[in-house]
N, C-alpha and C. Protein backbone atom coordinates (compact mmCIF):
# COMPACT_ATOMS: atom_id res chain seq x y z
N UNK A 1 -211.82 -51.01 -3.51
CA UNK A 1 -210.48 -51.29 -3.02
C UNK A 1 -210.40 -50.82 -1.57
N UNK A 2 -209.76 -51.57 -0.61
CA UNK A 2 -209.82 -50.91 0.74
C UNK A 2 -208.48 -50.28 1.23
N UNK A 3 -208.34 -50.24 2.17
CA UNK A 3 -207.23 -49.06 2.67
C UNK A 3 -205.73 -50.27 2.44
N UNK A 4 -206.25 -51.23 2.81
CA UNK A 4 -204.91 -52.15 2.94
C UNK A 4 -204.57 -52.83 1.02
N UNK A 5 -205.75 -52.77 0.37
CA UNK A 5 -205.53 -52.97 -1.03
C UNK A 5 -204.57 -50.95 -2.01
N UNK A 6 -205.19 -50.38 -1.51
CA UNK A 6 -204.33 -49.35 -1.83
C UNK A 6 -203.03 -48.97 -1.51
N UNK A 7 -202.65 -49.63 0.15
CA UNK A 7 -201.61 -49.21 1.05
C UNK A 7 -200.74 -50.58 -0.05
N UNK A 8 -200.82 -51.57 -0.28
CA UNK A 8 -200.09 -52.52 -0.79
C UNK A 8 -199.76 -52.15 -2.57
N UNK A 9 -200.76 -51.63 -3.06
CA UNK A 9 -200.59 -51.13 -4.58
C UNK A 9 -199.76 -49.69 -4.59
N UNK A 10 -200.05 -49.02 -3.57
CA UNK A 10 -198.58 -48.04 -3.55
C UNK A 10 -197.49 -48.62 -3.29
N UNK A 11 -196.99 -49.60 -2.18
CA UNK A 11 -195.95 -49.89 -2.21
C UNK A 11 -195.38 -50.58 -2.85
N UNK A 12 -195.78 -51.34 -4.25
CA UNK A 12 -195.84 -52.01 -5.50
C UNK A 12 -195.19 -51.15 -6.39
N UNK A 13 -196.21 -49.98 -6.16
CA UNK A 13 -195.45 -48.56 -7.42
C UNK A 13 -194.27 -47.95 -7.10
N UNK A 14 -194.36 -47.86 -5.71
CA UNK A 14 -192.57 -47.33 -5.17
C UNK A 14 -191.55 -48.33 -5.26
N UNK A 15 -191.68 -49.42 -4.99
CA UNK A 15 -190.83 -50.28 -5.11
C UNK A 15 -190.50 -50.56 -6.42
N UNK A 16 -191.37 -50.46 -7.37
CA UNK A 16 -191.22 -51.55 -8.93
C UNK A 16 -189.64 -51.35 -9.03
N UNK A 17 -189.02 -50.07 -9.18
CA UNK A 17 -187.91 -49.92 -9.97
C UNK A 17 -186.54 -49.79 -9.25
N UNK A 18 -187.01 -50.87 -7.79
CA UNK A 18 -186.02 -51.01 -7.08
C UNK A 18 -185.39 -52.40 -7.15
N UNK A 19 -184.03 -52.40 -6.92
CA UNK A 19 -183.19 -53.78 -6.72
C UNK A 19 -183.39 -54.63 -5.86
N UNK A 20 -183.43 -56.06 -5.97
CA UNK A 20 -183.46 -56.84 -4.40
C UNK A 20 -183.02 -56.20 -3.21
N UNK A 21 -181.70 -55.77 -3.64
CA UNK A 21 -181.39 -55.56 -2.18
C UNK A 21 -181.64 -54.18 -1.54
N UNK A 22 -181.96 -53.26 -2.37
CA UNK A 22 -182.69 -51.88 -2.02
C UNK A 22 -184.06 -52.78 -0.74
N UNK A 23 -185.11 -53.41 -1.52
CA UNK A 23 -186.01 -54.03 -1.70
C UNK A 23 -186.10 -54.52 -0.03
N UNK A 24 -184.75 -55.40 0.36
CA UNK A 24 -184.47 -56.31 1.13
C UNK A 24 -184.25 -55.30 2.40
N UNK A 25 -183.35 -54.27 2.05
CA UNK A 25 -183.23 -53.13 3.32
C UNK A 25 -184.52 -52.41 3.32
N UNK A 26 -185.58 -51.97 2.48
CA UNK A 26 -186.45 -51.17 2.42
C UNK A 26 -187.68 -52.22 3.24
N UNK A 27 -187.49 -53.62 3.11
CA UNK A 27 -189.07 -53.87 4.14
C UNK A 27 -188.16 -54.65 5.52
N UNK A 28 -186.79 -54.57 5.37
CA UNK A 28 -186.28 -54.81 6.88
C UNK A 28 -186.44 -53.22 7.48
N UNK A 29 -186.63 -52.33 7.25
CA UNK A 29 -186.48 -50.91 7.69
C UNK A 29 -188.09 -50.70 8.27
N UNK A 30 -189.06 -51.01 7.32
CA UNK A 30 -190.79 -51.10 7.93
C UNK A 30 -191.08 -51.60 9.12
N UNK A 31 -190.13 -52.60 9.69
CA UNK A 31 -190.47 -53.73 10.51
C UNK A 31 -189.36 -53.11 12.09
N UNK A 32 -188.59 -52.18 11.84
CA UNK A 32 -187.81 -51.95 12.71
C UNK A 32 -187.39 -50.73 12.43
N UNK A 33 -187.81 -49.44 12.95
CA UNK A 33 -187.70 -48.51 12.40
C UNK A 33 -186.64 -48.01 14.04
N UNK A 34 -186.35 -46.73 13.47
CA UNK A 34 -185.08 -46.00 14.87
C UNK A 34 -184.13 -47.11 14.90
N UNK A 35 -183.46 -47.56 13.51
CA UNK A 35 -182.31 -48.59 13.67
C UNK A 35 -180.87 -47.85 12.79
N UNK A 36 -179.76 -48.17 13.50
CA UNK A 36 -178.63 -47.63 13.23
C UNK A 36 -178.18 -48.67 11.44
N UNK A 37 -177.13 -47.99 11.08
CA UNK A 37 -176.92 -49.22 9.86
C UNK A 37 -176.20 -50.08 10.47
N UNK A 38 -175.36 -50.22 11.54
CA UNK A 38 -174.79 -50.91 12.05
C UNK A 38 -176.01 -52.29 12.96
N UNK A 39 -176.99 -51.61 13.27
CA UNK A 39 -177.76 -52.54 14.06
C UNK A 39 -178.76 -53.32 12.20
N UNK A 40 -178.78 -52.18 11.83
CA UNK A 40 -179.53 -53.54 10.57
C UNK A 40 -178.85 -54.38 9.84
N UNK A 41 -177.45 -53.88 9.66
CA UNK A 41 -176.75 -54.96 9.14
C UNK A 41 -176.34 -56.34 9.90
N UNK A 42 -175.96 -56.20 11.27
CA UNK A 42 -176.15 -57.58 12.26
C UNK A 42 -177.46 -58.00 11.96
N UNK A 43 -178.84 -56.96 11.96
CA UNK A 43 -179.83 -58.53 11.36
C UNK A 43 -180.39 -58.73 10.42
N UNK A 44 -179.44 -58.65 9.66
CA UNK A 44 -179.78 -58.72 8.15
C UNK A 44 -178.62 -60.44 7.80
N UNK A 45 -177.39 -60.01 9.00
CA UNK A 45 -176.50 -60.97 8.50
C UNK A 45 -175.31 -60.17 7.24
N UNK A 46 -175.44 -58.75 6.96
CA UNK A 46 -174.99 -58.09 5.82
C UNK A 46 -174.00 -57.05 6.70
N UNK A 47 -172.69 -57.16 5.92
CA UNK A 47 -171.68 -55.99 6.30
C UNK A 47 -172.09 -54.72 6.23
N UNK A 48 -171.48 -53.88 6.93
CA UNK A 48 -172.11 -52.52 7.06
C UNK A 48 -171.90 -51.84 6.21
N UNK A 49 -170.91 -52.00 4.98
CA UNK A 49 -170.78 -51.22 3.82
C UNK A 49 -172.38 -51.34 3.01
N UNK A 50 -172.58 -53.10 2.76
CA UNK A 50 -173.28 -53.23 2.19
C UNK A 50 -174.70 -52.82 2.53
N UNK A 51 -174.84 -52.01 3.75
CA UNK A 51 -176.28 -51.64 4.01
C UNK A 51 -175.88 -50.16 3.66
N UNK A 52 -174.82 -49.40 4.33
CA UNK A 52 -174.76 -48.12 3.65
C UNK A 52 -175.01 -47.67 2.13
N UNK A 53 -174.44 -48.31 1.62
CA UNK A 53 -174.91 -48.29 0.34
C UNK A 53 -176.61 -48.15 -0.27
N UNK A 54 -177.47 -49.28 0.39
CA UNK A 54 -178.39 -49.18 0.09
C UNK A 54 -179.48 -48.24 0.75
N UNK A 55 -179.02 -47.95 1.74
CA UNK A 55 -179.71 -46.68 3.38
C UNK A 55 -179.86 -45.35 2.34
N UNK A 56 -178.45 -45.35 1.82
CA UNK A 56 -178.21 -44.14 0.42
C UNK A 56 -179.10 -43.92 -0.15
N UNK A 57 -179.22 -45.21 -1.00
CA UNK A 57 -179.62 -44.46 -2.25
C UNK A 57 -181.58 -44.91 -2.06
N UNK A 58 -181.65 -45.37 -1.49
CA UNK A 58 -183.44 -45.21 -0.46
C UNK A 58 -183.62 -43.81 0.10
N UNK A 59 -182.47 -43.13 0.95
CA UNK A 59 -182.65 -41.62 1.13
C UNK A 59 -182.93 -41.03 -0.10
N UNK A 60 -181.97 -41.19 -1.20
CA UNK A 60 -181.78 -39.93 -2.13
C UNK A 60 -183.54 -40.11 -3.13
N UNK A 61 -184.14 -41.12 -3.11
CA UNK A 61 -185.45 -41.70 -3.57
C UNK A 61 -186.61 -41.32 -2.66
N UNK A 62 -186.18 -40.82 -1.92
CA UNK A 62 -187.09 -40.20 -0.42
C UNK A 62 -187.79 -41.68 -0.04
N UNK A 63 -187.30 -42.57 -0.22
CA UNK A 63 -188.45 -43.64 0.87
C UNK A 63 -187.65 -44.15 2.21
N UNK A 64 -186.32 -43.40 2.80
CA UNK A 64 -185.91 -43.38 4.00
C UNK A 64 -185.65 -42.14 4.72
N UNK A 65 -186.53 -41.87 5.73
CA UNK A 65 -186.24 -40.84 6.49
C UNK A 65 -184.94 -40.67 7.48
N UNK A 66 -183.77 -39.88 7.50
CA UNK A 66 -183.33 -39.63 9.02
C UNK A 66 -184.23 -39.60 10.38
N UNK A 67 -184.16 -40.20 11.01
CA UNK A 67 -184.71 -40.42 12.38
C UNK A 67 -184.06 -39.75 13.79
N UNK A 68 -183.46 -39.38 13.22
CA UNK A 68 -182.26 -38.46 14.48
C UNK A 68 -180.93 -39.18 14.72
N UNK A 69 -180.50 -39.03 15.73
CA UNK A 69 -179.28 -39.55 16.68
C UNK A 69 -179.29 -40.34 17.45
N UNK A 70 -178.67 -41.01 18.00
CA UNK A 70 -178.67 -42.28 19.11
C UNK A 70 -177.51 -43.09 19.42
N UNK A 71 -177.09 -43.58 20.45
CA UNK A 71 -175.70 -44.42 20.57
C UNK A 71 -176.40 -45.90 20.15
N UNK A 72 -175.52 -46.13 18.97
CA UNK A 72 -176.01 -47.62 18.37
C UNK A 72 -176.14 -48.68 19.56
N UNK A 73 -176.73 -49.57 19.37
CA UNK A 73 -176.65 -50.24 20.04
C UNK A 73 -175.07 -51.82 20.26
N UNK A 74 -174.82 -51.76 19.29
CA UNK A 74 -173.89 -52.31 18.41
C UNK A 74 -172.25 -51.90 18.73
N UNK A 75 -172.23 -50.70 18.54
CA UNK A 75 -170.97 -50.26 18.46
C UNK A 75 -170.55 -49.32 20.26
N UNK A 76 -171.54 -48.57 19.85
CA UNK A 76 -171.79 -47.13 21.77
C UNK A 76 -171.43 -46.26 20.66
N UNK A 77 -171.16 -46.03 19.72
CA UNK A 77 -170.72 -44.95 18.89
C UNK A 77 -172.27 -43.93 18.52
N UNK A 78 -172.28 -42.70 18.38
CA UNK A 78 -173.44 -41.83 17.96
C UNK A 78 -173.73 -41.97 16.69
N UNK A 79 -175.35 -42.44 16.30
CA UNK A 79 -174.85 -42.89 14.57
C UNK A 79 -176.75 -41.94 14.57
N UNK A 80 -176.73 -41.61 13.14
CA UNK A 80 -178.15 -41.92 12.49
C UNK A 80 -178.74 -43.13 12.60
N UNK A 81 -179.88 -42.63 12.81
CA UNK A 81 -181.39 -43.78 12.57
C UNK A 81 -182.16 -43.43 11.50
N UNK A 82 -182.95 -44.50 11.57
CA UNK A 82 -183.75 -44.25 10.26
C UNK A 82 -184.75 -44.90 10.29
């Protein structure tokens, strides 16, 4: 098995017992990381409740880190990244 057959069968095992839309924020988050919820929900096309929600409960599962502070890009407001 090589590094990219293992790197894909872990993220198989972390994911299994997640929801689409956990799912849907968790590999938009891989691809764009240091993003506010406000900036992933514009490109997701998804209201910002509906990404808070899922930013949640990916933290409380440890597969989203806090990334610090930053003025969104979106709003100028100081938000978390991730």
């Amino acid at each position: 098995m090589s590094i990219a057959d293992t790197s894909l069968h872990a993220y198989a095992l972390l994911t299994q017992n997640l929801t689409d839309r956990q799912k849907e924020v968790l590999d938009r988050l891989r691809y764009f990381s240091d993003v506010t919820n406000m900036e992933l929900a514009v490109s997701m096309g998804w209201t910002v409740n509906r990404i808070t929600g899922r930013v949640g409960e990916l933290r409380k599962l440890g597969l989203v880190l806090d990334a610090g502070k930053r003025p969104c890009k979106i709003t100028g407001g100081t938000s978390h990244c991730w």
